[in-house]
Protein backbone atom coordinates (compact mmCIF):
# COMPACT_ATOMS: atom_id res chain seq x y z
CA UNK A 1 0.00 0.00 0.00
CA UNK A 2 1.66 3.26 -1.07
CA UNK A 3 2.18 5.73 1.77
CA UNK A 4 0.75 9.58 1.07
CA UNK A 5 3.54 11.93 1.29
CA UNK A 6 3.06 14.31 4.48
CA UNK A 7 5.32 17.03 3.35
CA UNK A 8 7.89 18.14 1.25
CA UNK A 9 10.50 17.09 3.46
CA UNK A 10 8.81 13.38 3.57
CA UNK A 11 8.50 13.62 -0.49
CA UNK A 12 12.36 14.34 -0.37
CA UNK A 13 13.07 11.77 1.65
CA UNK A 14 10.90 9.08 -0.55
CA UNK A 15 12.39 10.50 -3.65
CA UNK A 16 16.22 11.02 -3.20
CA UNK A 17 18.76 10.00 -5.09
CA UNK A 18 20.86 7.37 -4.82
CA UNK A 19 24.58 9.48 -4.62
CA UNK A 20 27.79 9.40 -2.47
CA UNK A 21 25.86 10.05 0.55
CA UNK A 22 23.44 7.05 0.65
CA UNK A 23 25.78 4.50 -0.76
CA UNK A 24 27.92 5.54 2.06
CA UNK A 25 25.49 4.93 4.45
CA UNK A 26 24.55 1.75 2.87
CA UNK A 27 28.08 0.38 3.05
CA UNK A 28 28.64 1.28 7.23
CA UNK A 29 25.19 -0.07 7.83
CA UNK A 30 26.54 -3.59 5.59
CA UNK A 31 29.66 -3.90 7.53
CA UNK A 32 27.45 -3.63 10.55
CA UNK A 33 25.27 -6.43 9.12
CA UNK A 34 28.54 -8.68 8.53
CA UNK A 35 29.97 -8.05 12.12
CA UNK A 36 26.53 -9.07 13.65
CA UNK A 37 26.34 -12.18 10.64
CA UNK A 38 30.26 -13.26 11.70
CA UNK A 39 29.45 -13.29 15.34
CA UNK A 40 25.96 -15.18 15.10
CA UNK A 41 27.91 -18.10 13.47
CA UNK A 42 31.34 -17.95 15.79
CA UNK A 43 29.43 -20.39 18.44
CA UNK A 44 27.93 -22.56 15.99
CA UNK A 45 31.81 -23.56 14.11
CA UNK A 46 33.41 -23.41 17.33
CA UNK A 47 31.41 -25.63 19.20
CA UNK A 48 32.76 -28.74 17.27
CA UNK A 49 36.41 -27.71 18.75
CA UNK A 50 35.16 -27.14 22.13
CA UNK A 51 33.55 -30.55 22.81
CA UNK A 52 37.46 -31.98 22.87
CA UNK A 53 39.04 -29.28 24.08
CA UNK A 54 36.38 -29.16 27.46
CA UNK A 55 35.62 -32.60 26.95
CA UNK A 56 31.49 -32.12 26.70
CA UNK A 57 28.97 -33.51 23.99
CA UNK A 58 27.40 -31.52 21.74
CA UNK A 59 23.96 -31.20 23.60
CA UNK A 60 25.67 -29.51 26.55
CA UNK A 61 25.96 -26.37 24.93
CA UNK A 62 22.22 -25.99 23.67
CA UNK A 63 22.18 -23.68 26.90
CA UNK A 64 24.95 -21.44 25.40
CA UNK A 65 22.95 -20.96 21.90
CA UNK A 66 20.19 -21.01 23.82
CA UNK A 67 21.07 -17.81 25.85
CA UNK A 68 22.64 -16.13 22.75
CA UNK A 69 19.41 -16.31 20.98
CA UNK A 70 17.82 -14.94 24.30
CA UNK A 71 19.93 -12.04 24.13
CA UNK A 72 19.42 -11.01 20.68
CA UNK A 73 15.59 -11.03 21.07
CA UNK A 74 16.24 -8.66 24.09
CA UNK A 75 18.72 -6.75 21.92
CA UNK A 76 15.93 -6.92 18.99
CA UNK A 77 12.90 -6.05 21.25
CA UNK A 78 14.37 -2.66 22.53
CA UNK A 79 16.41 -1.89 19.69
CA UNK A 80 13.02 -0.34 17.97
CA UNK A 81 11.83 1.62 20.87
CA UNK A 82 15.18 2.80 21.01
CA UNK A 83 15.74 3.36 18.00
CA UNK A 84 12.48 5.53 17.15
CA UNK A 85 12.96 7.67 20.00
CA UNK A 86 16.64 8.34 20.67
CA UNK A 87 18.13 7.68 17.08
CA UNK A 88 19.99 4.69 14.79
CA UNK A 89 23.62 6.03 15.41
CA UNK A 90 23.92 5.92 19.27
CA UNK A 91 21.46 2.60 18.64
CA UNK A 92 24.44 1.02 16.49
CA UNK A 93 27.39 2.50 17.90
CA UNK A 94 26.11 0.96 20.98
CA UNK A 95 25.35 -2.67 19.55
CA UNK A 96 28.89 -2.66 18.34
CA UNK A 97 30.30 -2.31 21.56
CA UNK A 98 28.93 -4.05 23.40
CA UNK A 99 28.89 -7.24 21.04
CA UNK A 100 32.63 -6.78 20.39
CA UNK A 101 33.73 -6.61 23.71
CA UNK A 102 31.68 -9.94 24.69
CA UNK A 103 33.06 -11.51 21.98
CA UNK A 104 36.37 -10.92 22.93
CA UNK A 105 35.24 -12.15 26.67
CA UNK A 106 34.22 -15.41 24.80
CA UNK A 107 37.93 -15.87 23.71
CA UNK A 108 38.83 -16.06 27.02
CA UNK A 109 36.27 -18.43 28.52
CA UNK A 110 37.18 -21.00 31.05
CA UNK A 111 34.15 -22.65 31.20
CA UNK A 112 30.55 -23.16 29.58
CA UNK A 113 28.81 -20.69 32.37
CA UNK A 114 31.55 -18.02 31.42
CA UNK A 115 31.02 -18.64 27.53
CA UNK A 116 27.00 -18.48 28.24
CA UNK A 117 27.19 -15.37 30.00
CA UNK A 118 29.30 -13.40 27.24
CA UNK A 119 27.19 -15.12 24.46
CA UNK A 120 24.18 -13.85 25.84
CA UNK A 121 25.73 -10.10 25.83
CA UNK A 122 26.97 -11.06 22.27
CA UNK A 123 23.41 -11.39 21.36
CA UNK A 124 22.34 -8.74 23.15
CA UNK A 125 24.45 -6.54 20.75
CA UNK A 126 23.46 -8.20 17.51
CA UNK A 127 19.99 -7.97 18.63
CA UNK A 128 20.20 -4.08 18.50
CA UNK A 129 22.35 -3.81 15.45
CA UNK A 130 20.16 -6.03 12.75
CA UNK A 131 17.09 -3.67 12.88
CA UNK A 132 19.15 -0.83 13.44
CA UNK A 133 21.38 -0.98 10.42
CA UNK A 134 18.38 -1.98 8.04
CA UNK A 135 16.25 1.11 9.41
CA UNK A 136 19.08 3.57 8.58
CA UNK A 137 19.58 2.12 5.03
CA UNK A 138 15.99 2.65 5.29
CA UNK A 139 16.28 6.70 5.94
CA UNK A 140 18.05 6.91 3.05
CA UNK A 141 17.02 5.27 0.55
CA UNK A 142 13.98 6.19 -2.38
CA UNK A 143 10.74 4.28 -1.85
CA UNK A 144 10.79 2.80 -4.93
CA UNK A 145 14.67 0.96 -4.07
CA UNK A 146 13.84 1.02 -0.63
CA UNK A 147 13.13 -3.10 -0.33
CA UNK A 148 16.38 -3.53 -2.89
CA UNK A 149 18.71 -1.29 -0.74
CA UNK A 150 18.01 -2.74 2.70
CA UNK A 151 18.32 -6.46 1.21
CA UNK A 152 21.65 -5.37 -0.02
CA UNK A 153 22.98 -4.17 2.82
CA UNK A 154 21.76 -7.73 4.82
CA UNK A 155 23.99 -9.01 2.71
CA UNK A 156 26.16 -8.20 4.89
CA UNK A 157 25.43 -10.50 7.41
CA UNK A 158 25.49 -14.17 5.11
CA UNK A 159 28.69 -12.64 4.00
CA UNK A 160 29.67 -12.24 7.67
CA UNK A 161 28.18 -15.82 8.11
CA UNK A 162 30.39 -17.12 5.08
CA UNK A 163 34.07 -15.30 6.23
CA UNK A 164 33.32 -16.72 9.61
CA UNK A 165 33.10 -19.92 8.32
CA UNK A 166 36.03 -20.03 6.00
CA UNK A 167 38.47 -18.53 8.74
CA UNK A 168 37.29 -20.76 11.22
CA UNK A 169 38.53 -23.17 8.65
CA UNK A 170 42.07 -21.94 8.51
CA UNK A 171 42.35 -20.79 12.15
CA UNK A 172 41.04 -23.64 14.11
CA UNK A 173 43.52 -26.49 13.77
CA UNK A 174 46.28 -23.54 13.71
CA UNK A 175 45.07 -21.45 16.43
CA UNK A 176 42.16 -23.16 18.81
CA UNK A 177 38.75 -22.04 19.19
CA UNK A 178 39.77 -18.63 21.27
CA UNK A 179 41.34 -17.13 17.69
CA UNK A 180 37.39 -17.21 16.20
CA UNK A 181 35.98 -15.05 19.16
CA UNK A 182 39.34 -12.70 18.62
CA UNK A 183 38.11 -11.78 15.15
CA UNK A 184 34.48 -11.30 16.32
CA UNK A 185 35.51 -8.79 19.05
CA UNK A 186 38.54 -6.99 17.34
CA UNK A 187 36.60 -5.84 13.82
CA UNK A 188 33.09 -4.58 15.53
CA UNK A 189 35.34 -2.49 17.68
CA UNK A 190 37.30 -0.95 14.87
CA UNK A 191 34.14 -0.07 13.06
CA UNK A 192 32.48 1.90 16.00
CA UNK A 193 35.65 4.23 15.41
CA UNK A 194 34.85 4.20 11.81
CA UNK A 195 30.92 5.41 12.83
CA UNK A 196 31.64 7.49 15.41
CA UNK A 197 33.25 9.56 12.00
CA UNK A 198 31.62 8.88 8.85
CA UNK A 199 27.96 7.63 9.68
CA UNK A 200 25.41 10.14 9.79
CA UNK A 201 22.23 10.25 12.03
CA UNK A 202 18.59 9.72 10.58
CA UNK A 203 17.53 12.65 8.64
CA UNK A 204 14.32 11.86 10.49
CA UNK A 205 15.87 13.00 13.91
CA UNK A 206 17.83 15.63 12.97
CA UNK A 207 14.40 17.42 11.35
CA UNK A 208 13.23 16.92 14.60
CA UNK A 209 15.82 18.49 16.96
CA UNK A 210 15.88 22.13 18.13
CA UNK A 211 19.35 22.72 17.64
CA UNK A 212 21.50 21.51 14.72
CA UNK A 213 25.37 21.67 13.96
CA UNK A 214 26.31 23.40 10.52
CA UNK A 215 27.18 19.84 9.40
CA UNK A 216 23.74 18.76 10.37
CA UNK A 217 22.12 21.47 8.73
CA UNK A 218 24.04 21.07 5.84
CA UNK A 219 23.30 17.13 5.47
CA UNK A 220 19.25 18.30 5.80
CA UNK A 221 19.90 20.76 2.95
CA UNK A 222 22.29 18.49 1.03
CA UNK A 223 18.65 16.00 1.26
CA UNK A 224 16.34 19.01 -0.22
CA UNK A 225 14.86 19.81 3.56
CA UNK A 226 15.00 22.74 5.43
CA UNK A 227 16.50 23.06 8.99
CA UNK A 228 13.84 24.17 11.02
CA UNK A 229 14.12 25.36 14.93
CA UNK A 230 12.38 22.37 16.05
CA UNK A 231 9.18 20.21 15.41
CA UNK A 232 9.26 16.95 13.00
CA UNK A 233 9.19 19.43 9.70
CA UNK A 234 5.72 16.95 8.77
CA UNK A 235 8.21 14.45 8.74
CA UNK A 236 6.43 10.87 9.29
CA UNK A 237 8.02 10.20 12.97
CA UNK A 238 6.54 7.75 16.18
CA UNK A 239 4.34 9.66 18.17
CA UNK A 240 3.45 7.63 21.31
CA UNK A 241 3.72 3.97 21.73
CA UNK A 242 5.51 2.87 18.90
CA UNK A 243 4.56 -0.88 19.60
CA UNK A 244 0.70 0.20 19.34
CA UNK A 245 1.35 2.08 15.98
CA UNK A 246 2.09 -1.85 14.92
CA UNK A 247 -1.21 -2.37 15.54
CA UNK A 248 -2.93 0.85 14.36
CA UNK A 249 -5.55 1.01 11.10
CA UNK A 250 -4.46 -0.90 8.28
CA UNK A 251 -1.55 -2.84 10.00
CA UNK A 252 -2.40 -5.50 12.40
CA UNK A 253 -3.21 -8.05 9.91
CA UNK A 254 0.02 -7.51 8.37
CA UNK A 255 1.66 -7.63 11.75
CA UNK A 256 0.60 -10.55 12.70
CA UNK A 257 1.47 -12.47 9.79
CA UNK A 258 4.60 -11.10 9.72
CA UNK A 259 5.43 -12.18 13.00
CA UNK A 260 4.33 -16.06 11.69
CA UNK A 261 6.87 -15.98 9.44
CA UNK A 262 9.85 -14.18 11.60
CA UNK A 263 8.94 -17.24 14.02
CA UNK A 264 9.40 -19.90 11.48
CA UNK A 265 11.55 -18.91 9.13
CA UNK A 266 14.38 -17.54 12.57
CA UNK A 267 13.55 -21.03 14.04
CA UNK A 268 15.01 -22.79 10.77
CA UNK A 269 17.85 -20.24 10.34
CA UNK A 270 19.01 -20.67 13.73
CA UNK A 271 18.51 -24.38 14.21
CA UNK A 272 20.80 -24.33 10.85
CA UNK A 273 23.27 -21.77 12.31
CA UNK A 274 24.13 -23.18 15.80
CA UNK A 275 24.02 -27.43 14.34
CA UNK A 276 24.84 -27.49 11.39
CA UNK A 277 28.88 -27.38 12.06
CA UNK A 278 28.28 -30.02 15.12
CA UNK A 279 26.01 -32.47 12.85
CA UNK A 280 28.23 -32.54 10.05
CA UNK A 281 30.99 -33.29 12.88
CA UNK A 282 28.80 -35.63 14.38
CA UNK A 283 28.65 -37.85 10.90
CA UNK A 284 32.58 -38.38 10.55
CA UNK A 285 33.94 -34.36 9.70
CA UNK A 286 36.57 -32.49 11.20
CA UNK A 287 36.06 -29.18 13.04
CA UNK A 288 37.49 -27.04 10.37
CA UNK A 289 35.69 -29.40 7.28
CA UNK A 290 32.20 -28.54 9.26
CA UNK A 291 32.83 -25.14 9.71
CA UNK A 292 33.85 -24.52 6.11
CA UNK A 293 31.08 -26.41 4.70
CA UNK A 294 28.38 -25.08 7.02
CA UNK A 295 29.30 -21.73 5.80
CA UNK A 296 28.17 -22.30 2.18
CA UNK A 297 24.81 -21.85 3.42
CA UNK A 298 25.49 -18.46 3.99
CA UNK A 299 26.81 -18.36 0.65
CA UNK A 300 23.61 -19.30 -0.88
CA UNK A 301 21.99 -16.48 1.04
CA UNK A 302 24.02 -13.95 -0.73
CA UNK A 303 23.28 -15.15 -4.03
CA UNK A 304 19.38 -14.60 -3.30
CA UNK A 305 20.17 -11.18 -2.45
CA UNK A 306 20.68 -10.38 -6.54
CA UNK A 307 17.61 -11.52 -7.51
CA UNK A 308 15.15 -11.54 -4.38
CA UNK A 309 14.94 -8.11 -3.22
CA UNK A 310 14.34 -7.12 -6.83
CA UNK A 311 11.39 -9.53 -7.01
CA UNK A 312 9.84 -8.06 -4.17
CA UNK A 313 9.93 -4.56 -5.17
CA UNK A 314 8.74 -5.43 -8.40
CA UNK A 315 5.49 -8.27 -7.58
CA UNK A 316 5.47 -8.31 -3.80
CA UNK A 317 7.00 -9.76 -1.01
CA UNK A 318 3.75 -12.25 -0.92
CA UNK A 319 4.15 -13.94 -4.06
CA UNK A 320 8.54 -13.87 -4.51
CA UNK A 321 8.93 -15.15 -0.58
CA UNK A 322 6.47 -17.50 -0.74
CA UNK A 323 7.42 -20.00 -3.21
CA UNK A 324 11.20 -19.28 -2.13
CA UNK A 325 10.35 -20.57 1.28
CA UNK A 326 8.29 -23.70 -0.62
CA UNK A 327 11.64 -24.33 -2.57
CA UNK A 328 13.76 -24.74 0.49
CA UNK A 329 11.26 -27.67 1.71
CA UNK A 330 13.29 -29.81 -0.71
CA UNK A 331 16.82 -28.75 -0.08
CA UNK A 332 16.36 -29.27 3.57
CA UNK A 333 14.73 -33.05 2.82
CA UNK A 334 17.52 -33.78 1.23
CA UNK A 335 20.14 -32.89 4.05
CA UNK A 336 17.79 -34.80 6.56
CA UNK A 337 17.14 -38.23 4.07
CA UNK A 338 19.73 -38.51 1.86
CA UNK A 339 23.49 -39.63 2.63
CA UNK A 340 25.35 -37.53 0.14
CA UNK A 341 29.26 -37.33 -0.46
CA UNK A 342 31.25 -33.79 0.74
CA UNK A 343 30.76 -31.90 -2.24
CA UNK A 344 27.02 -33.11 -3.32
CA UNK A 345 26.17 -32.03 0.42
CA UNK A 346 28.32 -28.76 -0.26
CA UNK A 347 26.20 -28.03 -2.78
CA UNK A 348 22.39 -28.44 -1.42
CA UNK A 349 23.66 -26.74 1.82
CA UNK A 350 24.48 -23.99 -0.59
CA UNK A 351 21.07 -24.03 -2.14
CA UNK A 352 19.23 -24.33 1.13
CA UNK A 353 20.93 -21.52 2.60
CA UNK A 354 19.78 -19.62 -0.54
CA UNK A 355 16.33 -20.31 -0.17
CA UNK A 356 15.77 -20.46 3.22
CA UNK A 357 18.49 -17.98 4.92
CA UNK A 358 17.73 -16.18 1.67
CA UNK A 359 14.20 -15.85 2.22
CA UNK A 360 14.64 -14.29 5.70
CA UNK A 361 16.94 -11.59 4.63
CA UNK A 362 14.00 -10.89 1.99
CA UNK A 363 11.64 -10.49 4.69
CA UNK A 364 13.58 -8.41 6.41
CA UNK A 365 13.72 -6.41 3.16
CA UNK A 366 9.74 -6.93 2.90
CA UNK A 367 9.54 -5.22 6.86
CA UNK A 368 11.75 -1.68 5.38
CA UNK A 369 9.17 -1.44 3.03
CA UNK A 370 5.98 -2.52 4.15
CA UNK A 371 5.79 -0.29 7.28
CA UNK A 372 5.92 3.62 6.74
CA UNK A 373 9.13 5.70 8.24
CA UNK A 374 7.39 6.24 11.73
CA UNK A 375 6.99 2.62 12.42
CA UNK A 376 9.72 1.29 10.41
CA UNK A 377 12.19 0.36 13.16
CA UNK A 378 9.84 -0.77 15.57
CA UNK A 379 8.26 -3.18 13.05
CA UNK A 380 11.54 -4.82 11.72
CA UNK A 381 12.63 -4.53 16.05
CA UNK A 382 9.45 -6.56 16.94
CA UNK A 383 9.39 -8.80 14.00
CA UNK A 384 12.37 -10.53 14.94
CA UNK A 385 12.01 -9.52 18.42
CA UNK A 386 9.01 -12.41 18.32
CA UNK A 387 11.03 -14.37 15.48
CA UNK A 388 13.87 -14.59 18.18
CA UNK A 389 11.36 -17.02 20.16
CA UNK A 390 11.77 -19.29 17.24
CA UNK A 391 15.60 -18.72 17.38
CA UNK A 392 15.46 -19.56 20.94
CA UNK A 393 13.58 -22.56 20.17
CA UNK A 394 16.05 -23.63 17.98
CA UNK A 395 18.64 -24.28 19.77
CA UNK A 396 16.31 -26.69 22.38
CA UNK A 397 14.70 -28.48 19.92
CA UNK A 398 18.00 -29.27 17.81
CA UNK A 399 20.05 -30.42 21.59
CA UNK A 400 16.63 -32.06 22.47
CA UNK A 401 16.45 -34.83 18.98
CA UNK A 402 20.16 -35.23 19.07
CA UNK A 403 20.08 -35.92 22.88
CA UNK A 404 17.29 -38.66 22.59
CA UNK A 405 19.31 -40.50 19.92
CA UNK A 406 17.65 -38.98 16.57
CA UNK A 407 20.02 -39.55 13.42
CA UNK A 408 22.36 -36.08 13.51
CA UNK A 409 21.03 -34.80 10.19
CA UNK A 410 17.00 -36.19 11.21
CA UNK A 411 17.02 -33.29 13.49
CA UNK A 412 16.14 -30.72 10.50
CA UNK A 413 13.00 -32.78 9.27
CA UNK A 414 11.42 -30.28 11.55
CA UNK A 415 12.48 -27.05 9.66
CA UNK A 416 10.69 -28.56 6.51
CA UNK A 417 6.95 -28.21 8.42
CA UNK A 418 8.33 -24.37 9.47
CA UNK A 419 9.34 -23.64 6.00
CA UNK A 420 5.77 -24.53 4.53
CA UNK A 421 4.05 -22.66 7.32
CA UNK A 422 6.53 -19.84 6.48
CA UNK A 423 5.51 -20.10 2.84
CA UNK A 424 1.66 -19.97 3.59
CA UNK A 425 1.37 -17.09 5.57
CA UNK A 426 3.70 -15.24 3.19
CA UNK A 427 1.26 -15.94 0.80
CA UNK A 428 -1.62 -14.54 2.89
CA UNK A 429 0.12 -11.23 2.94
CA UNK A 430 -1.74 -10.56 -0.25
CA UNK A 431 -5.42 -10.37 1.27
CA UNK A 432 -3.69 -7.24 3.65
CA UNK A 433 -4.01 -5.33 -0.14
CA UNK A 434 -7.36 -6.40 -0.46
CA UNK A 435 -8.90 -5.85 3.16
CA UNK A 436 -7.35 -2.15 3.59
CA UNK A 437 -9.30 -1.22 0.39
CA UNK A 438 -12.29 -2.59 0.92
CA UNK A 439 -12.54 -2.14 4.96
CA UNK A 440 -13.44 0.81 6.61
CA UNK A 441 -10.09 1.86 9.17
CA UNK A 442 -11.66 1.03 12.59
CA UNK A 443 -12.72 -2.40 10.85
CA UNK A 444 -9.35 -3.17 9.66
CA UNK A 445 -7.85 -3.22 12.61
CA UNK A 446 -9.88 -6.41 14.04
């Protein structure tokens, strides 16, 4: 549903151009996106290390991912509140921090109650930085690339997923499991610097401030809007609570089925994440084969980035997500059924992670441009703010099957039912177009 322009400072914003200024922006927030990617996986490939060198099975550290993924949805549920009201910079500069330096904690871990503690902080930081980044790639970009432009820069985090992966491959029989979490915490703390500098604050929020810097003022000009002494310049801000707005006329069907998929399609990605590397070590791989392997599914995500955010801008996140999540059903059958060879497996990991990983970085792209500017952080916050519960779910459900004896790669014949249910309530996204025009506000609400 296209969003009436408020002002002429909300038409600039929907109608800039792409320059220097927003690719900029789009690049910070992308390296954001591949620290946060990177640091999601670091647990996942080192666990297969960490079962010899503490002498533990597999199973014991569900409660590690387990409070990782708690952290992020605590991360992901205030990151839009905070976000709206106080501004993406500070939002990111603090995810950064506080993600790198309990990262770097991890490193130095004597035990699986340490690790657990930092990796919840870890996720605590990624939580805020996912919804964060996309928002601000959000500010400034057009409406019309606005689905293409956030996609791009969640590249970032398969590509994270995919380095992590790789150099986990070279540094683990060289270096031990400590070196992984000493790239995690080193390069998110390098790129605060780099932000503290270079990354400018939400157009959105400097409108809205009484008193601006000459550079501000100068970056509100250099976007065709006037600095003003104060007020939101008709600007399309959150005004009260920005979780209600989620809810408001026209929006709660679409929440709600947004928050179906987030569930299912974060419960496959992070059952994936955190056991794929240990399964794959489980059936007769080493540490470093797993983790390289494992990271072709992140791979596969980035490929769906050149075609999938496209797809959506052009016929609607209902119809392209949908039949990518229905496609993934039959990569994931295969990993759970079929006893392939290294490079056969290599391969449908790779085309799993591009349809199912794939599909979730489209939705995020489907959030940025589904919900209007005022609500835009708080929707993409709360959608995987309630898609963390599948993430946390993961984690259980995956320890759970391999603890009572399931087959190691059996354990994913679950992500095949949340993949379908994914698919069909993508799909019902397209009766939000025809409800909002034929129901009154009030009524399409209910």
């Amino acid at each position: 549903m296209a969003q009436p322009h408020a002002s002429a400072a909300e038409a600039a914003l929907e109608n800039q151009r792409i320059g220097g200024l927003q690719i900029r922006v789009a690049a910070i927030c992308t390296l954001v996106q591949m620290c946060d990617g990177y640091d999601v996986n670091s647990i996942g490939v080192s666990v297969p290390s960490l079962t010899h060198a503490w002498n533990l099975p597999g199973p014991a550290f569900t409660q590690a991912f387990l409070w990782s993924s708690i952290g992020i949805l605590v991360g992901a549920l205030s990151a839009g509140p905070i976000g709206d009201r106080f501004g993406r910079k500070p939002l990111l500069i603090a995810s950064l921090s506080i993600f790198g330096l309990a990262s770097l904690g991890s490193a130095f871990a004597g035990s699986l109650t340490m690790l657990t503690v930092m990796r919840f902080f870890t996720g605590l930081g990624i939580g805020g930085g996912f919804p964060g980044a996309a928002t601000l790639t959000g500010d400034y970009a057009p409406e019309r690339r606005r689905a293409l432009m956030i996609m791009a820069s969640f590249t970032g985090a398969p590509i994270g997923g995919f380095l992590c992966g790789q150099l986990a491959g070279f540094l683990l029989p060289r270096f031990g499991w400590p070196s992984v979490f000493v790239v995690g915490g080193v390069v998110p703390l390098l790129l605060v610097a780099a932000m503290a500098l270079w990354l400018p604050e939400s157009p959105r929020f400097l409108v809205a401030k009484g008193r601006l810097s000459p550079r501000q003022a100068a970056l509100l000009r250099r976007l065709g809007i006037a600095p003003s002494a104060g007020g939101d310049g008709g600007l399309d801000l959150a005004r009260g609570n920005p979780v209600k707005l989620l809810f408001s006329p026209g929006y709660a069907l679409q929440t709600v089925l947004m928050w179906i998929v987030f569930f299912c399609s974060l419960m496959n990605l992070f059952l994936f994440i955190y056991w794929t590397p240990e399964v794959l070590h489980l059936i007769g791989y080493s540490p470093a084969e797993a983790a390289r392997a494992s990271s072709f599914r992140e791979a596969g995500a980035i490929v769906a980035v050149l075609y999938l955010g496209a797809l959506i801008d052009r016929y609607g996140a209902e119809r392209a997500l949908a039949w990518h999540y229905a496609a993934g059903i039959v990569f994931i059958a295969l990993i759970a059924l079929v006893a392939l060879p290294y490079v056969p497996l290599v391969i449908v990991i790779f085309l799993s992670g591009m349809t199912i990983i794939g599909s979730q970085t489209g939705a995020n792209a489907a959030c940025g441009k589904l919900y209007p500017a005022r609500m835009r952080t708080s929707g993409l916050g709360w959608a995987l703010g309630v898609g963390r519960l599948g993430g946390i779910a993961a984690p259980a459900l995956g320890g759970f099957l391999l603890a009572r004896g399931l087959a190691p790669t059996h354990i994913f014949l679950s992500a095949c039912v949340f993949a379908l249910i994914a698919a069909i309530a993508t799909g019902l996204l397209r009766y939000r177009g025809s409800r909002l025009q034929s129901l009154s506000p009030g009524e399409a609400v209910s």
